[in-house]
PDB file of N, CA and C in Angstrom:
ATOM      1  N   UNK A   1     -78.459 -23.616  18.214  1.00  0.00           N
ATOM      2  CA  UNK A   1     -77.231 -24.385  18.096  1.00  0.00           C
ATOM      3  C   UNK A   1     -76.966 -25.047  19.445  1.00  0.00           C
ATOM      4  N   UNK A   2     -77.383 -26.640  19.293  1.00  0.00           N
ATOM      5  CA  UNK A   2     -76.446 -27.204  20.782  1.00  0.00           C
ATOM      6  C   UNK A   2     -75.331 -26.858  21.184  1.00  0.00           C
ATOM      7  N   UNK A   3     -74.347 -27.452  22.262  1.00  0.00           N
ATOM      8  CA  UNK A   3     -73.215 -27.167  22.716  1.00  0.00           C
ATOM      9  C   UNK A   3     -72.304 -27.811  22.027  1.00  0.00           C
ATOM     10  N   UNK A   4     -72.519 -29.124  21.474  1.00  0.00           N
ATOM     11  CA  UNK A   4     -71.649 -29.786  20.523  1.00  0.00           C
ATOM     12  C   UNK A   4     -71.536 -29.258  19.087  1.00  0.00           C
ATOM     13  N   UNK A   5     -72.567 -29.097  18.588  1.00  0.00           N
ATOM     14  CA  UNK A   5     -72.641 -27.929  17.190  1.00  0.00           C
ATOM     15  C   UNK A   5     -71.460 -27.076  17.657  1.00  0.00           C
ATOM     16  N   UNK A   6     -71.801 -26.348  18.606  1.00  0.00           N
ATOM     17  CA  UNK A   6     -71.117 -24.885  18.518  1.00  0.00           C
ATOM     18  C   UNK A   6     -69.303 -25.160  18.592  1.00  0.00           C
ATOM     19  N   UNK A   7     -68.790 -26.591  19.498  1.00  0.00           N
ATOM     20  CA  UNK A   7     -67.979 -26.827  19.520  1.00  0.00           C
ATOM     21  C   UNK A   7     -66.982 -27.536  18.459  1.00  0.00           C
ATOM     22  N   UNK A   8     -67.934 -28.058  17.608  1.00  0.00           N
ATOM     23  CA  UNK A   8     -67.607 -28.252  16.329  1.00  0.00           C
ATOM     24  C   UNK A   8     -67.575 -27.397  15.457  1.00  0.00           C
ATOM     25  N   UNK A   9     -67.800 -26.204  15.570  1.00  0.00           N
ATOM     26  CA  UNK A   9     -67.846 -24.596  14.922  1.00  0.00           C
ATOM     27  C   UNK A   9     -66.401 -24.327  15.112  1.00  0.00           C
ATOM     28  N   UNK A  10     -66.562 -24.460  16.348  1.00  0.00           N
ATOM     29  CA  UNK A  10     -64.978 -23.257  17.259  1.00  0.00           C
ATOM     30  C   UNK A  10     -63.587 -24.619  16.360  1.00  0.00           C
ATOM     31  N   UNK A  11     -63.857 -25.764  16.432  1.00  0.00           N
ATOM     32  CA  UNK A  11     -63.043 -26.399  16.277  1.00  0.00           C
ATOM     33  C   UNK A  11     -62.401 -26.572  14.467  1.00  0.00           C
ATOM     34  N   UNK A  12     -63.040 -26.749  14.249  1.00  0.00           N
ATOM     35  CA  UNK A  12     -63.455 -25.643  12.213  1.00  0.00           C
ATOM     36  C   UNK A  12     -62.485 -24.826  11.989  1.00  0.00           C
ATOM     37  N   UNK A  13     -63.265 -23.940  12.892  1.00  0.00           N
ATOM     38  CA  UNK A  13     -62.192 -22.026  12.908  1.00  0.00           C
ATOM     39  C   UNK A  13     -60.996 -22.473  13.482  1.00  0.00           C
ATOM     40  N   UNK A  14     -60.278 -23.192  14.550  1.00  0.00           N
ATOM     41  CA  UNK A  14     -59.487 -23.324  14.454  1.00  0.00           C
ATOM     42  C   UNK A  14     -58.422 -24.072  13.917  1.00  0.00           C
ATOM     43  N   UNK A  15     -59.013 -25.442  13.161  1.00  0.00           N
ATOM     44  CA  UNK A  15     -58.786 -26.169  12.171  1.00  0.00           C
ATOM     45  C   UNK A  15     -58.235 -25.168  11.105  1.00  0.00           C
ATOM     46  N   UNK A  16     -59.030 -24.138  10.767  1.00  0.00           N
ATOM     47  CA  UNK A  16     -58.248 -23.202   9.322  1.00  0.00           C
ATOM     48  C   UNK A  16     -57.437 -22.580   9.785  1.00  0.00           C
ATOM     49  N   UNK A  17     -57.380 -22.087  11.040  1.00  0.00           N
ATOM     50  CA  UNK A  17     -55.987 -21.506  11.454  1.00  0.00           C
ATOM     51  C   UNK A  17     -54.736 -21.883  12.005  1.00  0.00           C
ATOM     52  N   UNK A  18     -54.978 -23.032  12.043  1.00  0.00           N
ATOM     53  CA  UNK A  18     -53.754 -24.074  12.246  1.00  0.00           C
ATOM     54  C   UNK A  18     -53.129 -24.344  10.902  1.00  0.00           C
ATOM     55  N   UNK A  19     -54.246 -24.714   9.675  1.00  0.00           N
ATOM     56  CA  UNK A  19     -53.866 -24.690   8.594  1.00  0.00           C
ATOM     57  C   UNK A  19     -53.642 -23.419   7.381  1.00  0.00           C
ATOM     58  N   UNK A  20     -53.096 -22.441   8.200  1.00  0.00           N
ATOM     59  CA  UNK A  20     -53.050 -21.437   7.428  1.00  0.00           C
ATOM     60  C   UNK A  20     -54.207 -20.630   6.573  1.00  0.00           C
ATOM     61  N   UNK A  21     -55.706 -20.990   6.175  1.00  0.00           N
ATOM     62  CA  UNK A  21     -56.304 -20.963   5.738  1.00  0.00           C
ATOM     63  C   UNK A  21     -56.995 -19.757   6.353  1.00  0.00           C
ATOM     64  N   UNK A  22     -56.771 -19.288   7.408  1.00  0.00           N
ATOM     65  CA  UNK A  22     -57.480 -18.062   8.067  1.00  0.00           C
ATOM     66  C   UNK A  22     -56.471 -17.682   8.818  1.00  0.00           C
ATOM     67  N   UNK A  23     -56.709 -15.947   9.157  1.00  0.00           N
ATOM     68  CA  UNK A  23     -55.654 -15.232   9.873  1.00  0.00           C
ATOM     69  C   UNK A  23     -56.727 -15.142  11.174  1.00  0.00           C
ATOM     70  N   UNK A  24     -55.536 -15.041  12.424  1.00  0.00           N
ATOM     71  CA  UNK A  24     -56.226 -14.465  13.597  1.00  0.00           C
ATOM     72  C   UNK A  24     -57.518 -14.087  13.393  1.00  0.00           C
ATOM     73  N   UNK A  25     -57.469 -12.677  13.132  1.00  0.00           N
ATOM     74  CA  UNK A  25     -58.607 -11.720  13.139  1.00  0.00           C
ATOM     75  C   UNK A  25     -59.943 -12.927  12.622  1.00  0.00           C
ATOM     76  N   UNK A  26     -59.968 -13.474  11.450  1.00  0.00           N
ATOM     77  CA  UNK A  26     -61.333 -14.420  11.018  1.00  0.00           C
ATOM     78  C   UNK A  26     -61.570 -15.171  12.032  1.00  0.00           C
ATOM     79  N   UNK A  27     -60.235 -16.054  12.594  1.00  0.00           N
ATOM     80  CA  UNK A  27     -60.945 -16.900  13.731  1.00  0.00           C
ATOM     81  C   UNK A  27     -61.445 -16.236  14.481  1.00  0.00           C
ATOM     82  N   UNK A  28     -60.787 -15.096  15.062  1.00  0.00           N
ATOM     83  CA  UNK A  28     -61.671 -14.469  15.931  1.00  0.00           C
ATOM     84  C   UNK A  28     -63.064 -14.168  15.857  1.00  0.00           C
ATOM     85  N   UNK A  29     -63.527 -13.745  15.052  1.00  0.00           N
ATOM     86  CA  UNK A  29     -64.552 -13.388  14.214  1.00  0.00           C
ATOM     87  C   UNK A  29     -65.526 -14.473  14.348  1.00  0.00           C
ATOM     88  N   UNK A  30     -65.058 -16.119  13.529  1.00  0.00           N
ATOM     89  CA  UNK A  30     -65.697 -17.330  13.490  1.00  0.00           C
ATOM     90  C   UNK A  30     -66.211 -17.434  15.160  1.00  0.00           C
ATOM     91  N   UNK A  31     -64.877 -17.717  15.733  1.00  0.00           N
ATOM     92  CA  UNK A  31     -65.288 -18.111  17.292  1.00  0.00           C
ATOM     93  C   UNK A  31     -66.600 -16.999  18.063  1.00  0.00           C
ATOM     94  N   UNK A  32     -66.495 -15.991  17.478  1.00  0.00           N
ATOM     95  CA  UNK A  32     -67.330 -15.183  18.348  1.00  0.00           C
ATOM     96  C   UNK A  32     -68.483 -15.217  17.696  1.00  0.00           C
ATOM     97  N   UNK A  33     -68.798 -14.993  16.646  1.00  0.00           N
ATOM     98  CA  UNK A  33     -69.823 -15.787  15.878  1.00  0.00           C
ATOM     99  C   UNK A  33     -70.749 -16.513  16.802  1.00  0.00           C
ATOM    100  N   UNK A  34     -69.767 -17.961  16.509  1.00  0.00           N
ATOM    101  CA  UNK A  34     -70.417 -18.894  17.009  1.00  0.00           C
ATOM    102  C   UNK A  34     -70.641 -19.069  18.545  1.00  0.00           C
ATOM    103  N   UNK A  35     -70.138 -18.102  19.517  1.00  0.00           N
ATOM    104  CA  UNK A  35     -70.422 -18.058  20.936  1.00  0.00           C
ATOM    105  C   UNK A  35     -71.752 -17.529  20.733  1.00  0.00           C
ATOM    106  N   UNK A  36     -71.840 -16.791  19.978  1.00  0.00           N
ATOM    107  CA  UNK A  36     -72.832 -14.933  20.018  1.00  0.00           C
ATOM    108  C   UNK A  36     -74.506 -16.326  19.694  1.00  0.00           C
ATOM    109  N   UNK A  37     -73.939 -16.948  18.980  1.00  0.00           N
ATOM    110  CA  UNK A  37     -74.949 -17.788  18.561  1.00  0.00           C
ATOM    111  C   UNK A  37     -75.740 -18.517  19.198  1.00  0.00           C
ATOM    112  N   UNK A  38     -74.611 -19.157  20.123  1.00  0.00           N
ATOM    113  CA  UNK A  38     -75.030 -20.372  20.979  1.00  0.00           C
ATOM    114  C   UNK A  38     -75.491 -19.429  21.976  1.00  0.00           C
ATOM    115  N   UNK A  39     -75.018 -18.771  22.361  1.00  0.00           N
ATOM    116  CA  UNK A  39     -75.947 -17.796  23.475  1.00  0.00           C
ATOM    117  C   UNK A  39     -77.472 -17.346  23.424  1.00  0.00           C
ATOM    118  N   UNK A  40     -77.634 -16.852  22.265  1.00  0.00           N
ATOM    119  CA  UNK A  40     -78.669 -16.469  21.668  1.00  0.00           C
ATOM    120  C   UNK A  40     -80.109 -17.493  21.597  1.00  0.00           C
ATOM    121  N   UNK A  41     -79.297 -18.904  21.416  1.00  0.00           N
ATOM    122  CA  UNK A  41     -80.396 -19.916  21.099  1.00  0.00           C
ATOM    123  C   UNK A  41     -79.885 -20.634  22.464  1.00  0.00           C
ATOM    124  N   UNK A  42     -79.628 -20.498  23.303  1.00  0.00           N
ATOM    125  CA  UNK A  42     -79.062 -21.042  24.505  1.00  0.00           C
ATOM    126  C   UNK A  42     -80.485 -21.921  24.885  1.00  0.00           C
ATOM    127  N   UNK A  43     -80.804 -23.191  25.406  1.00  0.00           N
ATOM    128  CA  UNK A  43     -81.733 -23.900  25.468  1.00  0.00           C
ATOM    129  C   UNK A  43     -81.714 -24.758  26.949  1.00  0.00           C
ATOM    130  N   UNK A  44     -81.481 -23.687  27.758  1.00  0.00           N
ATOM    131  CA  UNK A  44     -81.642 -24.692  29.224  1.00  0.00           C
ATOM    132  C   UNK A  44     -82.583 -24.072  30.449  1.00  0.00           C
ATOM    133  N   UNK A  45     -82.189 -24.494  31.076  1.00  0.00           N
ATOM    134  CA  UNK A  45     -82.936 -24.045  32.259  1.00  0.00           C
ATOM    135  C   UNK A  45     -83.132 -22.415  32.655  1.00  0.00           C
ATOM    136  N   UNK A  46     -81.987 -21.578  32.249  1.00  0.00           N
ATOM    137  CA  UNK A  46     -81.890 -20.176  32.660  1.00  0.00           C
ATOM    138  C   UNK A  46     -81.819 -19.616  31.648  1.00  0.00           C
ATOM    139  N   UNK A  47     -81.929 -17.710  31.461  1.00  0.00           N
ATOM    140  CA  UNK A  47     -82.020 -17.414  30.437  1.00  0.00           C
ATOM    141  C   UNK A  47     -80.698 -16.313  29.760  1.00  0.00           C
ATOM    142  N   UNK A  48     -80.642 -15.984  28.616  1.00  0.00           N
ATOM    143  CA  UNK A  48     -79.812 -15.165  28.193  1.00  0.00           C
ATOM    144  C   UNK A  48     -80.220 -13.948  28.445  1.00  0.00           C
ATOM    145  N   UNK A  49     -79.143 -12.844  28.706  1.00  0.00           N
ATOM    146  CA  UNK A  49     -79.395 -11.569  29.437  1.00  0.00           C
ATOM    147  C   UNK A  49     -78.332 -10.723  28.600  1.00  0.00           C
ATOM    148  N   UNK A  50     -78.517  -9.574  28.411  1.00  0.00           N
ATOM    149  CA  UNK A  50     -77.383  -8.227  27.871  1.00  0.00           C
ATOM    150  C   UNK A  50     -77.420  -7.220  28.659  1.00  0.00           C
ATOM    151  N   UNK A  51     -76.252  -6.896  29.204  1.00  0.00           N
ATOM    152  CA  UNK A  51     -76.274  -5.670  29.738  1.00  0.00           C
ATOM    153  C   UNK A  51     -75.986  -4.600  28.950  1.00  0.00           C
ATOM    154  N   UNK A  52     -77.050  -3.825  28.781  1.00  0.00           N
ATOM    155  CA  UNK A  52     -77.201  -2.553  28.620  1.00  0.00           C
ATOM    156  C   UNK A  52     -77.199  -0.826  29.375  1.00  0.00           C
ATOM    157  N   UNK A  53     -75.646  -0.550  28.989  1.00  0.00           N
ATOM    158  CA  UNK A  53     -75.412   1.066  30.026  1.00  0.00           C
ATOM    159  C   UNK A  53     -74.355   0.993  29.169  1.00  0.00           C
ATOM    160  N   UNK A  54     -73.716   1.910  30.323  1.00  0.00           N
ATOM    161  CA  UNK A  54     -72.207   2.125  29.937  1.00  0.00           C
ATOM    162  C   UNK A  54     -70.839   1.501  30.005  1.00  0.00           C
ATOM    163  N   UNK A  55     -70.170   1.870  28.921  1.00  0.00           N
ATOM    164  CA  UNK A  55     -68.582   0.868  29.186  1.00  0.00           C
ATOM    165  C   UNK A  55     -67.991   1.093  31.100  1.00  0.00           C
ATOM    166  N   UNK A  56     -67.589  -0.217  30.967  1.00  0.00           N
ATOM    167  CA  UNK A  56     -67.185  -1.644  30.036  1.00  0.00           C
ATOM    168  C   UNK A  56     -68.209  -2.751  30.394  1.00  0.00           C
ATOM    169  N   UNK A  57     -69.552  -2.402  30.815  1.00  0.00           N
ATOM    170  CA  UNK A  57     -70.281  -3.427  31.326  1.00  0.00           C
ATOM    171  C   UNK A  57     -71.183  -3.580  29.906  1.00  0.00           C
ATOM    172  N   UNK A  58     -71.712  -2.552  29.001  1.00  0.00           N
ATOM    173  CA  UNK A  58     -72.333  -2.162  27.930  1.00  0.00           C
ATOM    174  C   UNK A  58     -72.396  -3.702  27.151  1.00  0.00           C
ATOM    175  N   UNK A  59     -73.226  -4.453  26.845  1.00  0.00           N
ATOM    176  CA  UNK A  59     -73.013  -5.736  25.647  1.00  0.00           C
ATOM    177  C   UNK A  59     -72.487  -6.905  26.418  1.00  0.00           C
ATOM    178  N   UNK A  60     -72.328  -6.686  27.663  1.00  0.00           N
ATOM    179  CA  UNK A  60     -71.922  -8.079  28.261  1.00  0.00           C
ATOM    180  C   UNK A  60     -73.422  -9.403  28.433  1.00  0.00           C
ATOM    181  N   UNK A  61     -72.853 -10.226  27.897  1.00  0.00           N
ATOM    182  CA  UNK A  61     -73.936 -11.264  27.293  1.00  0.00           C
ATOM    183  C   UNK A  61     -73.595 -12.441  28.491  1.00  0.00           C
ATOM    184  N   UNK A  62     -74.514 -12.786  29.505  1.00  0.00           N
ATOM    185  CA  UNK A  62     -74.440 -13.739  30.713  1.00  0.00           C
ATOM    186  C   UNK A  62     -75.603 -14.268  30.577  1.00  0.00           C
ATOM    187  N   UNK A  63     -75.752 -15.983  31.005  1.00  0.00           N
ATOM    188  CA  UNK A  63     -76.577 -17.033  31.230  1.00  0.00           C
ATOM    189  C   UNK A  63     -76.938 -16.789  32.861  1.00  0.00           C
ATOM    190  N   UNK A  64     -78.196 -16.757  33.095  1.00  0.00           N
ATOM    191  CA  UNK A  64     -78.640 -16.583  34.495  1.00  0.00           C
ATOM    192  C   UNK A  64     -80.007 -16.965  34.351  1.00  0.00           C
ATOM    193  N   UNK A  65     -80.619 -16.820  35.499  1.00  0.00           N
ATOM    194  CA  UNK A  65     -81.918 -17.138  36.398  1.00  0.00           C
ATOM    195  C   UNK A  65     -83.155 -16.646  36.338  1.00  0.00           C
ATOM    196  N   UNK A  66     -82.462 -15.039  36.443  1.00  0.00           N
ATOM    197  CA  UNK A  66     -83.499 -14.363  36.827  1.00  0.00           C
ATOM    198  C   UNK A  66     -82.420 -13.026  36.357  1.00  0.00           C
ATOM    199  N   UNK A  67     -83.446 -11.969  36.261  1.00  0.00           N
ATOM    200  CA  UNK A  67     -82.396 -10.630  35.861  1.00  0.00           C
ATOM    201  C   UNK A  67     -81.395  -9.795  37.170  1.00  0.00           C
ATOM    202  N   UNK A  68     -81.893  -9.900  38.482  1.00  0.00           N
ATOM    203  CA  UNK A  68     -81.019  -9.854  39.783  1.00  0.00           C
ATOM    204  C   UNK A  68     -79.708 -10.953  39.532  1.00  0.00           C
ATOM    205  N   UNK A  69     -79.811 -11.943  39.122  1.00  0.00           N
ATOM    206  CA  UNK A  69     -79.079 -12.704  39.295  1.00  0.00           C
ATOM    207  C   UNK A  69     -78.045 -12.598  38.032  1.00  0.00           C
ATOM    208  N   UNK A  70     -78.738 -11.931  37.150  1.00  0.00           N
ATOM    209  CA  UNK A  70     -77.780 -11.429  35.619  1.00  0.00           C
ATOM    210  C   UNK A  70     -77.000 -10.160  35.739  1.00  0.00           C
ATOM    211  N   UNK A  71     -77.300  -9.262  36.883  1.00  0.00           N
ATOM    212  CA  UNK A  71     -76.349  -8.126  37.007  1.00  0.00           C
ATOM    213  C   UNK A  71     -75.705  -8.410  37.596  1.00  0.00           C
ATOM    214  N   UNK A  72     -75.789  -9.430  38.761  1.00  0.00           N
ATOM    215  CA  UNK A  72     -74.293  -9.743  39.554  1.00  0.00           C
ATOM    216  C   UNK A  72     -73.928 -10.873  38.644  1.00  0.00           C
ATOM    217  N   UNK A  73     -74.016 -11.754  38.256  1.00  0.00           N
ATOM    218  CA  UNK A  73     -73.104 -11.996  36.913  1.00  0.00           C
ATOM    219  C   UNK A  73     -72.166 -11.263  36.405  1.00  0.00           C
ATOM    220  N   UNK A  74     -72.932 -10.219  35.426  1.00  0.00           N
ATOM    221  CA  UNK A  74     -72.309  -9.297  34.493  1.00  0.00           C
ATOM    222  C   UNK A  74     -71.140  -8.713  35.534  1.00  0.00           C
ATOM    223  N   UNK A  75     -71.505  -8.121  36.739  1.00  0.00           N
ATOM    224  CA  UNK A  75     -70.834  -7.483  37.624  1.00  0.00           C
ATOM    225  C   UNK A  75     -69.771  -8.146  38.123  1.00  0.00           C
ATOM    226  N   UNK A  76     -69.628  -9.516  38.598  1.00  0.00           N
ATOM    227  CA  UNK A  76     -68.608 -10.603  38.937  1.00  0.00           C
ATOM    228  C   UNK A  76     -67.760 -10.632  37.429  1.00  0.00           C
ATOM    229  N   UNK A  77     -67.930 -10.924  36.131  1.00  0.00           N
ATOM    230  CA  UNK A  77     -67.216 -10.832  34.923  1.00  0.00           C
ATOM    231  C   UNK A  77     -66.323  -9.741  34.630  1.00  0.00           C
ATOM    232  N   UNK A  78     -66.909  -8.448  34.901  1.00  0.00           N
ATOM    233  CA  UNK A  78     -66.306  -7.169  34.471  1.00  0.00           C
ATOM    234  C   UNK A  78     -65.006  -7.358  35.963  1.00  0.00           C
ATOM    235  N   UNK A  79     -65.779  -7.443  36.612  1.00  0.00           N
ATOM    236  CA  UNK A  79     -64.230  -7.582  37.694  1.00  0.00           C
ATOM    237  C   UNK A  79     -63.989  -6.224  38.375  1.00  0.00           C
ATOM    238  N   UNK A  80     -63.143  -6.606  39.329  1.00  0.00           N
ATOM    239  CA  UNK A  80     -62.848  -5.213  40.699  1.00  0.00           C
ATOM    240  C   UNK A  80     -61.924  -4.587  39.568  1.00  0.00           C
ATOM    241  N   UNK A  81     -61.248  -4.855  39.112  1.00  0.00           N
ATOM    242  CA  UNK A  81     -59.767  -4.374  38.405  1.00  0.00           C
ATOM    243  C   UNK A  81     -60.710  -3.159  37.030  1.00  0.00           C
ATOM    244  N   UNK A  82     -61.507  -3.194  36.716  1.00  0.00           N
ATOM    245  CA  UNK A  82     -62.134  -2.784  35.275  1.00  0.00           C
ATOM    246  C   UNK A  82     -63.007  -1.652  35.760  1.00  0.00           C
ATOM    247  N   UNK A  83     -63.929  -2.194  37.146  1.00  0.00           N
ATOM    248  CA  UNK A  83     -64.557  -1.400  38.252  1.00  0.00           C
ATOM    249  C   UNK A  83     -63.836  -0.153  38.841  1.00  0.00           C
ATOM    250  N   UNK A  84     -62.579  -0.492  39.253  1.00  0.00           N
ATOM    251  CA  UNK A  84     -61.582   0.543  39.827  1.00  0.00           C
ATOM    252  C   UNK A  84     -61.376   1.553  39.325  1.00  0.00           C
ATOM    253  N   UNK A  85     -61.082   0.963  37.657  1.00  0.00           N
ATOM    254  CA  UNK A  85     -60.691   1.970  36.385  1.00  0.00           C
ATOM    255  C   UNK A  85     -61.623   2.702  36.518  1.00  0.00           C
ATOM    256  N   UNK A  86     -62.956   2.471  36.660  1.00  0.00           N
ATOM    257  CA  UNK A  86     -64.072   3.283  36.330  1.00  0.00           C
ATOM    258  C   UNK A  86     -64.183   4.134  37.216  1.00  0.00           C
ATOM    259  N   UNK A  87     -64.404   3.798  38.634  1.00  0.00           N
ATOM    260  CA  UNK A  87     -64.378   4.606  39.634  1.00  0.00           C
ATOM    261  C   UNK A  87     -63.324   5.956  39.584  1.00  0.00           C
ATOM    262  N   UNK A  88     -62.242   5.264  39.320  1.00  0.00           N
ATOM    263  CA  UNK A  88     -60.533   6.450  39.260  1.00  0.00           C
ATOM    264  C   UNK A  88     -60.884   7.683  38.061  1.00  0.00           C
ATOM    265  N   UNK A  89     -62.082   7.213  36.957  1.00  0.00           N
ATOM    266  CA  UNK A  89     -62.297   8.337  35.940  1.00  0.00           C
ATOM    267  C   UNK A  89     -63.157   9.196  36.296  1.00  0.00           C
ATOM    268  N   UNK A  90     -64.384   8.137  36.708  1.00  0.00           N
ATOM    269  CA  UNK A  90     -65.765   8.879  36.757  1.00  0.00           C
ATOM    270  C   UNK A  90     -65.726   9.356  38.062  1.00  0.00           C
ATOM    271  N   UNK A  91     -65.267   9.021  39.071  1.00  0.00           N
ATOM    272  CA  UNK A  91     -65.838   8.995  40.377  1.00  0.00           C
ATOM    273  C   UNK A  91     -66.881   8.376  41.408  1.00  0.00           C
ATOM    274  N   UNK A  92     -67.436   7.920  40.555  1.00  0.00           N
ATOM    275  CA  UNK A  92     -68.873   6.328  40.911  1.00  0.00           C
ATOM    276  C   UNK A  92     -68.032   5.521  41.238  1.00  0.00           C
ATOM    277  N   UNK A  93     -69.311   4.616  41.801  1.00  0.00           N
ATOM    278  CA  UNK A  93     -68.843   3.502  42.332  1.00  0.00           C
ATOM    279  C   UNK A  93     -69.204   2.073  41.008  1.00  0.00           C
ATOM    280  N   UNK A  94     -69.982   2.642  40.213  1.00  0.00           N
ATOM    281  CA  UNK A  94     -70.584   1.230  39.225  1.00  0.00           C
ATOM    282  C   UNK A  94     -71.509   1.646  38.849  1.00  0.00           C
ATOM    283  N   UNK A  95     -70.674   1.788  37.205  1.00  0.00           N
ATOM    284  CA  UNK A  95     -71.147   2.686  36.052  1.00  0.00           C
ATOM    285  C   UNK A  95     -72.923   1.577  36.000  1.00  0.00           C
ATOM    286  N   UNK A  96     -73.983   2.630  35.613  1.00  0.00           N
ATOM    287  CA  UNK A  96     -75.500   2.138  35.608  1.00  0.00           C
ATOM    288  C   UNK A  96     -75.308   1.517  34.696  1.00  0.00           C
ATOM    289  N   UNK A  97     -76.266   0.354  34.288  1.00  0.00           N
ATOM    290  CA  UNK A  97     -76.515  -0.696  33.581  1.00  0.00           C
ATOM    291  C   UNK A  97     -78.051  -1.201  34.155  1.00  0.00           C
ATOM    292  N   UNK A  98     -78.506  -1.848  32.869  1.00  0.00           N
ATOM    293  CA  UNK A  98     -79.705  -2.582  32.678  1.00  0.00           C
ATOM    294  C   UNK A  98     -79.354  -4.116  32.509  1.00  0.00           C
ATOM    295  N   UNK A  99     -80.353  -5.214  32.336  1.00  0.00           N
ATOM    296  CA  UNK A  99     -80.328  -6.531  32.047  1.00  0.00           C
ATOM    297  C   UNK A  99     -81.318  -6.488  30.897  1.00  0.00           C
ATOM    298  N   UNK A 100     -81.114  -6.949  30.203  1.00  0.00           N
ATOM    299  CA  UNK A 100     -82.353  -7.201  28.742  1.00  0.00           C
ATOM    300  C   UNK A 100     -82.589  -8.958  28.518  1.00  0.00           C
ATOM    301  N   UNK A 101     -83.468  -9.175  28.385  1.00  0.00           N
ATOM    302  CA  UNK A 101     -82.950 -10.569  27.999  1.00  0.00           C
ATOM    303  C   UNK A 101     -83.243 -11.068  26.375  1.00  0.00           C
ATOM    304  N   UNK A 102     -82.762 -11.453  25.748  1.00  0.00           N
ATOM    305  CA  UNK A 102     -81.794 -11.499  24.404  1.00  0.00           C
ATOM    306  C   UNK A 102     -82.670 -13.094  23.774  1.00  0.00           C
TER     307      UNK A 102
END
């Protein structure tokens, strides 16, 4: 799916929910869909990556380079604030995770 496809997807889903025709939850659903999609068939220069470990980094889906360059991704997304949480439970500093590429 190009970038215009996909944006004509998202724009659809929200077309029915403007028009009553879908509740929240479906658009939600539609829109993520169609992200999950365009990611998947993503067609440029860099590649699609999943992080695989533990919450909250677990399934995070980032466009990158190289797989070094897909964990600090994933790692810049999840954020200090989500990081902290983790640290304050577990006691780590940054719950383990893998890169897969997808």
């Amino acid at each position: 799916m190009d970038r215009i496809s996909a944006i004509r997807n998202v724009e659809d889903a929200l077309r029915a929910f403007e028009n009553g025709d879908a509740d929240l939850a479906d658009t939600e659903r539609r829109v993520a869909a169609v992200l999950r999609t365009y990611a998947t068939e993503f067609d440029g220069d860099d590649d699609v990556f999943r992080a695989v470990g533990e919450d909250p980094i677990d399934g995070t889906i980032v466009v990158a380079p190289s797989a070094p360059a897909a964990r600090e991704r994933v790692l810049a997304l999840i954020g200090p604030d989500s990081l902290e949480d983790v640290t304050k439970i577990r006691g780590d500093s940054v719950p383990e995770f893998d890169v897969e590429r997808v």
